[in-house]
PDB file of N, CA and C in Angstrom:
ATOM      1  N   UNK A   1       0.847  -1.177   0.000  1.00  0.00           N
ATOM      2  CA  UNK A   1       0.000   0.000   0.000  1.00  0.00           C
ATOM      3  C   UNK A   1       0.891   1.238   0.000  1.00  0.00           C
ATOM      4  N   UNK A   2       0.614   2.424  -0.865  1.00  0.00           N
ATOM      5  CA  UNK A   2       1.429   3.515  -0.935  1.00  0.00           C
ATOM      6  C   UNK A   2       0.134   4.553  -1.042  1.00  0.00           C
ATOM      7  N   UNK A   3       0.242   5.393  -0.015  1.00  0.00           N
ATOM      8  CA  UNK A   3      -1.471   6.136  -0.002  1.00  0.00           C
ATOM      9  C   UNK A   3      -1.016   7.400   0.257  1.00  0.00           C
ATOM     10  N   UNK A   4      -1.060   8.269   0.222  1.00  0.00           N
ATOM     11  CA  UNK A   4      -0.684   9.659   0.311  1.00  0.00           C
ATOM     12  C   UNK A   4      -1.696  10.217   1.196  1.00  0.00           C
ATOM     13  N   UNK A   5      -1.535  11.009   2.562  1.00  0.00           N
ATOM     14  CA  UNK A   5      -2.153  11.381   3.426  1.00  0.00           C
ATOM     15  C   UNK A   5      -1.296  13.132   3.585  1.00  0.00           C
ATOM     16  N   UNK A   6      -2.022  13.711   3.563  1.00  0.00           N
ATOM     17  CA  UNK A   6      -1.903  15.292   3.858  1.00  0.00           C
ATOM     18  C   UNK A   6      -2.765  15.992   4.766  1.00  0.00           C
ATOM     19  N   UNK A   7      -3.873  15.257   5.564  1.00  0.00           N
ATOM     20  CA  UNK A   7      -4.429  15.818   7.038  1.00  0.00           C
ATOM     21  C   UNK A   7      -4.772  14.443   7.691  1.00  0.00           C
ATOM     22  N   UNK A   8      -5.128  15.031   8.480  1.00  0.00           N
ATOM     23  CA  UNK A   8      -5.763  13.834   9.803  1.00  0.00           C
ATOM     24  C   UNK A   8      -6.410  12.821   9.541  1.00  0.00           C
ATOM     25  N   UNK A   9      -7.213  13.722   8.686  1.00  0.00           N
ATOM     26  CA  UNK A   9      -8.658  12.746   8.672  1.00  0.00           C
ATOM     27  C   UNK A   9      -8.308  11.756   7.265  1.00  0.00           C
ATOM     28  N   UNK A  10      -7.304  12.333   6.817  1.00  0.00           N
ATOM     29  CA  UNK A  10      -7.082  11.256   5.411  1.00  0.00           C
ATOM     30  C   UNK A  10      -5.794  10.492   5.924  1.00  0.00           C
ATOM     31  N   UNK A  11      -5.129  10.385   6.831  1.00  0.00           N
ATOM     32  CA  UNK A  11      -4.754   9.569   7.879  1.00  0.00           C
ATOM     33  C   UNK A  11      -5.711   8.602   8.502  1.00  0.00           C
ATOM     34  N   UNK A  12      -6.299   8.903   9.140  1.00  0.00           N
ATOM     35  CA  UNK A  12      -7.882   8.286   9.658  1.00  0.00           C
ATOM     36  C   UNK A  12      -8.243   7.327   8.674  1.00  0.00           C
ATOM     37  N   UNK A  13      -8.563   7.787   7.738  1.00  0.00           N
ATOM     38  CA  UNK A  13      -9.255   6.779   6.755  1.00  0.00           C
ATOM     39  C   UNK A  13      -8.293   5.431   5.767  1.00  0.00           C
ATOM     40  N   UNK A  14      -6.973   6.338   5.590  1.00  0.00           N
ATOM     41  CA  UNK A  14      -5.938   4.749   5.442  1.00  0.00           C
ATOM     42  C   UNK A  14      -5.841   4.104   6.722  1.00  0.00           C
ATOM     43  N   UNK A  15      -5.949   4.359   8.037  1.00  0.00           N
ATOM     44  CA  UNK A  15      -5.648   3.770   9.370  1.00  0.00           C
ATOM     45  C   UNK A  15      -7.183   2.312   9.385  1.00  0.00           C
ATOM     46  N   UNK A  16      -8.272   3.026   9.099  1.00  0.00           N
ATOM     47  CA  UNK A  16      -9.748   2.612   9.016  1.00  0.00           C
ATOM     48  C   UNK A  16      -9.634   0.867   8.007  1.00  0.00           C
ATOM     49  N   UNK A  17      -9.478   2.125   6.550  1.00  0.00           N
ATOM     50  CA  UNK A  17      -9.392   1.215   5.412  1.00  0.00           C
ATOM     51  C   UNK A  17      -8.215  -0.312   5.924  1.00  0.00           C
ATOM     52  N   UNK A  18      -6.902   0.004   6.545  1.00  0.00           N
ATOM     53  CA  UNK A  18      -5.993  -1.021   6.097  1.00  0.00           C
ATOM     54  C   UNK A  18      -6.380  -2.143   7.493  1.00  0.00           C
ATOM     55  N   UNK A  19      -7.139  -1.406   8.918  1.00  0.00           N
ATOM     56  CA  UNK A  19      -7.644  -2.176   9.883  1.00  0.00           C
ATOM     57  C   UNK A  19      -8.732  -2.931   9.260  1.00  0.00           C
ATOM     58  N   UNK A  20     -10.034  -2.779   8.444  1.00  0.00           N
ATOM     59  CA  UNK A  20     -10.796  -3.423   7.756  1.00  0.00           C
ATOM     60  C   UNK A  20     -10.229  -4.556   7.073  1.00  0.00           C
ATOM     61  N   UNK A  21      -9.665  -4.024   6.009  1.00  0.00           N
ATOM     62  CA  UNK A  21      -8.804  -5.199   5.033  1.00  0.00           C
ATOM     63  C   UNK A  21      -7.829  -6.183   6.046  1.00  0.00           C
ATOM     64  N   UNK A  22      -7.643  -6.001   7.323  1.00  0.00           N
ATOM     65  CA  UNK A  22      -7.175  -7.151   8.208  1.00  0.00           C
ATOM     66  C   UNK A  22      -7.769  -7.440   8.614  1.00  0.00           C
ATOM     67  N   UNK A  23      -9.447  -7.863   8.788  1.00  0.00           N
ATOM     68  CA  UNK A  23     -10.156  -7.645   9.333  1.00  0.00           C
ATOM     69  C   UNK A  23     -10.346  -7.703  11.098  1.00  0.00           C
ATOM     70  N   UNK A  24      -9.728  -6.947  10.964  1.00  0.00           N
ATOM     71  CA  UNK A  24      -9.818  -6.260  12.764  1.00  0.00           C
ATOM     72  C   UNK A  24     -10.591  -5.237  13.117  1.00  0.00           C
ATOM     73  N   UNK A  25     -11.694  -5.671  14.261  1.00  0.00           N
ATOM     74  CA  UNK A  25     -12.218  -4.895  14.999  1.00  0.00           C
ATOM     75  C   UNK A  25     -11.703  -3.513  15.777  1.00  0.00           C
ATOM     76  N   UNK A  26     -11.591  -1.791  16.139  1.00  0.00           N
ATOM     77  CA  UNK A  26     -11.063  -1.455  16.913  1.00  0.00           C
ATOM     78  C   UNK A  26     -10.720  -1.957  17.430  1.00  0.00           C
ATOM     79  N   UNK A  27     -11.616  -2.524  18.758  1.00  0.00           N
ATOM     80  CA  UNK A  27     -11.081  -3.219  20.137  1.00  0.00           C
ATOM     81  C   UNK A  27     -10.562  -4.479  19.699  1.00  0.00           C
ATOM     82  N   UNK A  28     -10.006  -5.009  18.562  1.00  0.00           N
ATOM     83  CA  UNK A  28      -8.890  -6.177  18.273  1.00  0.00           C
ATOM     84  C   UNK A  28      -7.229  -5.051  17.923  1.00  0.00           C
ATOM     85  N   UNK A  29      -7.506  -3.920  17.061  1.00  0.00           N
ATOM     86  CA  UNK A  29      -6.545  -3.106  17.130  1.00  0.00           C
ATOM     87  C   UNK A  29      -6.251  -2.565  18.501  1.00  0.00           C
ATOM     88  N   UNK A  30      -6.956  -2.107  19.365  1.00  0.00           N
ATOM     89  CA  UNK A  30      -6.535  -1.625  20.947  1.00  0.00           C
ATOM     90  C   UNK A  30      -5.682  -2.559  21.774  1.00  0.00           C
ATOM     91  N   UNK A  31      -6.409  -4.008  21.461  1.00  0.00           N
ATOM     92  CA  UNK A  31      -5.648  -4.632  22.311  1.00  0.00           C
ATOM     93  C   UNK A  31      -4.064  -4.891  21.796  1.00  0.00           C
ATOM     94  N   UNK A  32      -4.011  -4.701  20.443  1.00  0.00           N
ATOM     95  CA  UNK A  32      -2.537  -4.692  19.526  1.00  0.00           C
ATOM     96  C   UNK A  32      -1.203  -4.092  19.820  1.00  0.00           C
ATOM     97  N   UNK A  33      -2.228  -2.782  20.240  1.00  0.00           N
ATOM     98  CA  UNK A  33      -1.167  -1.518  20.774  1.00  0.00           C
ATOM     99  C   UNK A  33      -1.247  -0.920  22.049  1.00  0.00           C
ATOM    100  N   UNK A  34      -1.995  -2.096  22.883  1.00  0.00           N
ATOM    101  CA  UNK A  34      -2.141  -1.336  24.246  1.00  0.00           C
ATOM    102  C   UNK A  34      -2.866  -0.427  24.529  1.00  0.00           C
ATOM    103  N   UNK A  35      -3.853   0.539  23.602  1.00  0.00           N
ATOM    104  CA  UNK A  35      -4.455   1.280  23.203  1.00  0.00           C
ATOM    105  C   UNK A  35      -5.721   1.140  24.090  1.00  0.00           C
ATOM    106  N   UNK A  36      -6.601   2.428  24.014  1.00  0.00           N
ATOM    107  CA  UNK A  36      -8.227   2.242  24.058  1.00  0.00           C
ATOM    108  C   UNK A  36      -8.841   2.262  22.764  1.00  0.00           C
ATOM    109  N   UNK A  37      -9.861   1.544  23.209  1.00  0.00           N
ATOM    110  CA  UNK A  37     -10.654   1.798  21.913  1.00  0.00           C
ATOM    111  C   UNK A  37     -11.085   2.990  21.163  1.00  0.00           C
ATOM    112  N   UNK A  38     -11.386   3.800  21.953  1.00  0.00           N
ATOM    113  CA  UNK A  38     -11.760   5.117  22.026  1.00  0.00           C
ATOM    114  C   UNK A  38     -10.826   5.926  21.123  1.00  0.00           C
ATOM    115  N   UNK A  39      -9.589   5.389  21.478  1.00  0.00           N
ATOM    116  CA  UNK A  39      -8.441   6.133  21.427  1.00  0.00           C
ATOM    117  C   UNK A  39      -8.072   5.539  19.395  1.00  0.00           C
ATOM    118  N   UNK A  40      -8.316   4.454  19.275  1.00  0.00           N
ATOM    119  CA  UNK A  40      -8.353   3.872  18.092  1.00  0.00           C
ATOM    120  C   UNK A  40      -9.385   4.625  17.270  1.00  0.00           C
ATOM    121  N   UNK A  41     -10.670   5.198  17.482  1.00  0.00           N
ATOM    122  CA  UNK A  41     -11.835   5.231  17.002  1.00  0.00           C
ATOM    123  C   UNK A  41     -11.280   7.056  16.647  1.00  0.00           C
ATOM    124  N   UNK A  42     -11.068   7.430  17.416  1.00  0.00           N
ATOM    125  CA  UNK A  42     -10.174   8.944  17.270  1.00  0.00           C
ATOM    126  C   UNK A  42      -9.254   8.811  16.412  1.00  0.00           C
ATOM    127  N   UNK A  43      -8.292   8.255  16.329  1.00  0.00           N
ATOM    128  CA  UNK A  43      -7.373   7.809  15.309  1.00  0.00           C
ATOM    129  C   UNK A  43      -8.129   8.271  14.258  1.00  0.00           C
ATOM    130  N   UNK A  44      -8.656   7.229  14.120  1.00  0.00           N
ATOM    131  CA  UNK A  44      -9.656   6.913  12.620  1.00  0.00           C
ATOM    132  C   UNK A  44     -10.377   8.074  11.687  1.00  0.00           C
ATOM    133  N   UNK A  45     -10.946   9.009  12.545  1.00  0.00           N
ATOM    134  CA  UNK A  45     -11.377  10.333  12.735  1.00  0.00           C
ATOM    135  C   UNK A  45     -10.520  11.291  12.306  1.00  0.00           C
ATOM    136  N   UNK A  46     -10.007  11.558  12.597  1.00  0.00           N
ATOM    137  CA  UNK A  46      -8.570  11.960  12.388  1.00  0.00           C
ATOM    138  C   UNK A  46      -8.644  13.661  13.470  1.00  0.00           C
ATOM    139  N   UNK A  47      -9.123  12.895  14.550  1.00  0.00           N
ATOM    140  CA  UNK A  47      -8.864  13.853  16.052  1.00  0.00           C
ATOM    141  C   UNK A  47      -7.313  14.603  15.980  1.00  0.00           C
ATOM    142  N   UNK A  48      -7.697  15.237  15.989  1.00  0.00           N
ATOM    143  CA  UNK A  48      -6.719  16.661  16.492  1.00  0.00           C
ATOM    144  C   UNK A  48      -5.702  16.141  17.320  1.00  0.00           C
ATOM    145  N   UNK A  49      -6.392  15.835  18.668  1.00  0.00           N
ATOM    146  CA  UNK A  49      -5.056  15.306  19.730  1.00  0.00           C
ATOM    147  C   UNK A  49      -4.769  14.204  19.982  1.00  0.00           C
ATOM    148  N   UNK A  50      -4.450  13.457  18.798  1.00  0.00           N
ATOM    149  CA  UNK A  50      -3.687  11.902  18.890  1.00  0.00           C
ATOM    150  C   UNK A  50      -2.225  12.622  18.706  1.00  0.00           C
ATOM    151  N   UNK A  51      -2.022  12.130  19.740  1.00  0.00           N
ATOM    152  CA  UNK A  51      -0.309  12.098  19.529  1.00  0.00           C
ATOM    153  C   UNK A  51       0.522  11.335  18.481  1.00  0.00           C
ATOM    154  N   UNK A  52       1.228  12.075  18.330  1.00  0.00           N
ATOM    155  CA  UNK A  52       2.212  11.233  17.357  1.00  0.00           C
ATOM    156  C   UNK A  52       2.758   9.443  17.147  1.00  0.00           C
ATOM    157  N   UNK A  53       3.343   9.573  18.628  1.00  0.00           N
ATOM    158  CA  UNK A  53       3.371   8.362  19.595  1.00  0.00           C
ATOM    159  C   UNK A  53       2.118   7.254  19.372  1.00  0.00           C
ATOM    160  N   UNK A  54       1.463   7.784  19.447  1.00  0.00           N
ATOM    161  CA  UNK A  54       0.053   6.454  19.527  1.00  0.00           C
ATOM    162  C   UNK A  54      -0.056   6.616  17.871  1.00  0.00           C
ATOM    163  N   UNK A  55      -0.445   7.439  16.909  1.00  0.00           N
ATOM    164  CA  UNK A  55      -0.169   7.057  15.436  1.00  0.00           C
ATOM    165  C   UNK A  55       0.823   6.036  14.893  1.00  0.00           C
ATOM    166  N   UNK A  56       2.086   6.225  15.892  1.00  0.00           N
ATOM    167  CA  UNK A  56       3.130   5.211  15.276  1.00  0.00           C
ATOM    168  C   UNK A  56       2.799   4.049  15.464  1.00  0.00           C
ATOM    169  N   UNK A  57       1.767   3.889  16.701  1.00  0.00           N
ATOM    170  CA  UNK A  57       2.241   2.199  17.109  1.00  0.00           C
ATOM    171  C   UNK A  57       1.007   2.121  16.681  1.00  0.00           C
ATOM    172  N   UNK A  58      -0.309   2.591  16.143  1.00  0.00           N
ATOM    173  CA  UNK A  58      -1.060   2.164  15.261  1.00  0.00           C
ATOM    174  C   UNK A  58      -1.046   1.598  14.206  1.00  0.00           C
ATOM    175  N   UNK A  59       0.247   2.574  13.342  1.00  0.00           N
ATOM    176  CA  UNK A  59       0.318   2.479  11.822  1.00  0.00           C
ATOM    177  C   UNK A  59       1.237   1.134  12.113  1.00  0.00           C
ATOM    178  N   UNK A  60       2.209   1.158  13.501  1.00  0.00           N
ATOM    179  CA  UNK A  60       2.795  -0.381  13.205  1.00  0.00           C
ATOM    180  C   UNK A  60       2.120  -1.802  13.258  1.00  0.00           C
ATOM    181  N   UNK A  61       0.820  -1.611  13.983  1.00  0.00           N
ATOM    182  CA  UNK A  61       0.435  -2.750  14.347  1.00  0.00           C
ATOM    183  C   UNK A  61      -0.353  -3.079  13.182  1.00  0.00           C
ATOM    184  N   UNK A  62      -0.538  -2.036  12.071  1.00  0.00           N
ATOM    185  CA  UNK A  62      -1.205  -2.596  11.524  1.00  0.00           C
ATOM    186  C   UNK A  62      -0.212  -3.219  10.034  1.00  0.00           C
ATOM    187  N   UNK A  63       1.021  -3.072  10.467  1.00  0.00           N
ATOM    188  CA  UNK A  63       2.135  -3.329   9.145  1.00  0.00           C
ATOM    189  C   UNK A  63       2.114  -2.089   8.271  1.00  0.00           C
ATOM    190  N   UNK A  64       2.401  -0.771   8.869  1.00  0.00           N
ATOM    191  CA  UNK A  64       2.509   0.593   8.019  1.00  0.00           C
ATOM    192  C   UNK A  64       3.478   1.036   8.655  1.00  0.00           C
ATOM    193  N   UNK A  65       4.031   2.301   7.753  1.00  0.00           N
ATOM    194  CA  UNK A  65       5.035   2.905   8.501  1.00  0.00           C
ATOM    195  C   UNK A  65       4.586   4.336   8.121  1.00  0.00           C
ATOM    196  N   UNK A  66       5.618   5.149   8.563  1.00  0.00           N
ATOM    197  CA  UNK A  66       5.170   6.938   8.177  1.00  0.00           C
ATOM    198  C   UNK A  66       6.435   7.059   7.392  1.00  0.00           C
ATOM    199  N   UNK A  67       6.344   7.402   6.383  1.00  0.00           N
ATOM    200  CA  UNK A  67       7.528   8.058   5.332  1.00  0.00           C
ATOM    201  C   UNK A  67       7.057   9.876   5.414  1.00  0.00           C
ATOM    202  N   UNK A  68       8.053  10.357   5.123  1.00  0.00           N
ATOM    203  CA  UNK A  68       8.478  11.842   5.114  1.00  0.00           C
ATOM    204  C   UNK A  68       9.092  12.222   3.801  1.00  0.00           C
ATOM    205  N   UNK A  69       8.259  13.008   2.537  1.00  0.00           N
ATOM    206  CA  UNK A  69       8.777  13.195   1.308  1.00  0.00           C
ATOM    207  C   UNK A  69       8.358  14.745   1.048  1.00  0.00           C
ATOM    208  N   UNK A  70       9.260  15.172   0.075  1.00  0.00           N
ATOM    209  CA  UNK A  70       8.827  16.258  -0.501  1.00  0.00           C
ATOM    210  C   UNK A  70       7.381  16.476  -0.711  1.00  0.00           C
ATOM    211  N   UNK A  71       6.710  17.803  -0.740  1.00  0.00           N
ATOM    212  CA  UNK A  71       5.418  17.647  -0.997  1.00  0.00           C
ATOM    213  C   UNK A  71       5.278  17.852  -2.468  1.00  0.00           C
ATOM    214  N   UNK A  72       4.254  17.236  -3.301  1.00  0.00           N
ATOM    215  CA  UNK A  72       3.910  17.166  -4.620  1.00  0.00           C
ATOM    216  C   UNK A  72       3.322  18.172  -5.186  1.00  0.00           C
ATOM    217  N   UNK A  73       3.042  18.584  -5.864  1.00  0.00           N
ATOM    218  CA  UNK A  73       2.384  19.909  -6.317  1.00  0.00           C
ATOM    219  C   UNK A  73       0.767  19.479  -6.254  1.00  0.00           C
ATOM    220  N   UNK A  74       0.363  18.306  -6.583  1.00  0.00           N
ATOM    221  CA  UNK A  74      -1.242  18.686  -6.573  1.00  0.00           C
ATOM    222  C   UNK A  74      -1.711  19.351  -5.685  1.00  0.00           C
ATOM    223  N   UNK A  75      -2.934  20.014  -6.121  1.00  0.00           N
ATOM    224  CA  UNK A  75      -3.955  21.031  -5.332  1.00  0.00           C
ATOM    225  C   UNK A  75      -4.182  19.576  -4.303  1.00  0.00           C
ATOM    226  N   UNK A  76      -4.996  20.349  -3.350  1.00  0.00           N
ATOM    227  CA  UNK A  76      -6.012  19.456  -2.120  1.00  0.00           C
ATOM    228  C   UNK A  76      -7.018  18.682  -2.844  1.00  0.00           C
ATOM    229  N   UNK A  77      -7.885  19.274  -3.905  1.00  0.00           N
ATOM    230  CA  UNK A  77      -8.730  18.260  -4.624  1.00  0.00           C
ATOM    231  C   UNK A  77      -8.575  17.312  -5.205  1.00  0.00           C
ATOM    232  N   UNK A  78      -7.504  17.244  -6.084  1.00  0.00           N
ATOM    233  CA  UNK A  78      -6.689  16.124  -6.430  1.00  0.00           C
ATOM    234  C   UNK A  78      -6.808  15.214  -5.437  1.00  0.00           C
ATOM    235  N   UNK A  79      -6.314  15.426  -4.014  1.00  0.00           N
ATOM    236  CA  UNK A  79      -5.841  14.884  -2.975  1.00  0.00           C
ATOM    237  C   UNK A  79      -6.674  13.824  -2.915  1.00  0.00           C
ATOM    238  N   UNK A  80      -7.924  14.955  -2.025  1.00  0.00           N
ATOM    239  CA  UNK A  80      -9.160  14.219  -2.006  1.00  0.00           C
ATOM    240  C   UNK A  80      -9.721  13.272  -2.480  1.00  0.00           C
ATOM    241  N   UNK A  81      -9.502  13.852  -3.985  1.00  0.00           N
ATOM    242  CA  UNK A  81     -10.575  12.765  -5.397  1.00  0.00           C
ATOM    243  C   UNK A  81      -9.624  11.015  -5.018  1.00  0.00           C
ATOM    244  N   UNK A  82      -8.661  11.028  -4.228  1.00  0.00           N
ATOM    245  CA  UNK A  82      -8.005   9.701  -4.143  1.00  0.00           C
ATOM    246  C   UNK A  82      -9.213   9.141  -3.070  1.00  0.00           C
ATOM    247  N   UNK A  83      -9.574   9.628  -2.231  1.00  0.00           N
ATOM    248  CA  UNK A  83     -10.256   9.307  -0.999  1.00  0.00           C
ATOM    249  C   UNK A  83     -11.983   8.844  -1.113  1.00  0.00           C
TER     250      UNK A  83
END
């Protein structure tokens, strides 16, 4: 999977999408990462105050990582129209 995320909430939704396609429940992802459920379900959302820290060991448990690249020129709609 190579998905391009530029806010929260389109974070949220590859976090959502790649927990589905494993098919894991939140509370099967919480118990993964030590997590709350709650705290998973925010994730997903793409809540404001998830820490960094709990994103990582999300995106690990679910076999993702965070890469850091130049940004691309498309507009935000572009972005979107992937989503």
């Amino acid at each position: 999977m190579n998905q391009l995320a530029r806010s929260s909430s389109q974070l949220g939704a590859i976090i959502q999408r790649q927990r589905r396609q494993l098919g894991l429940t939140q509370t099967q992802l919480a118990k993964r990462t030590g997590l709350r459920q709650d705290t998973i379900s925010l994730a997903e959302t793409g809540g404001s105050n998830v820490r960094l820290n709990t994103l990582l060991a999300i995106l690990g448990a679910l076999d993702l990582e965070l890469r850091v690249a130049d940004r691309t020129k498309s507009n935000a709609a572009d972005i979107e129209a992937i989503f």
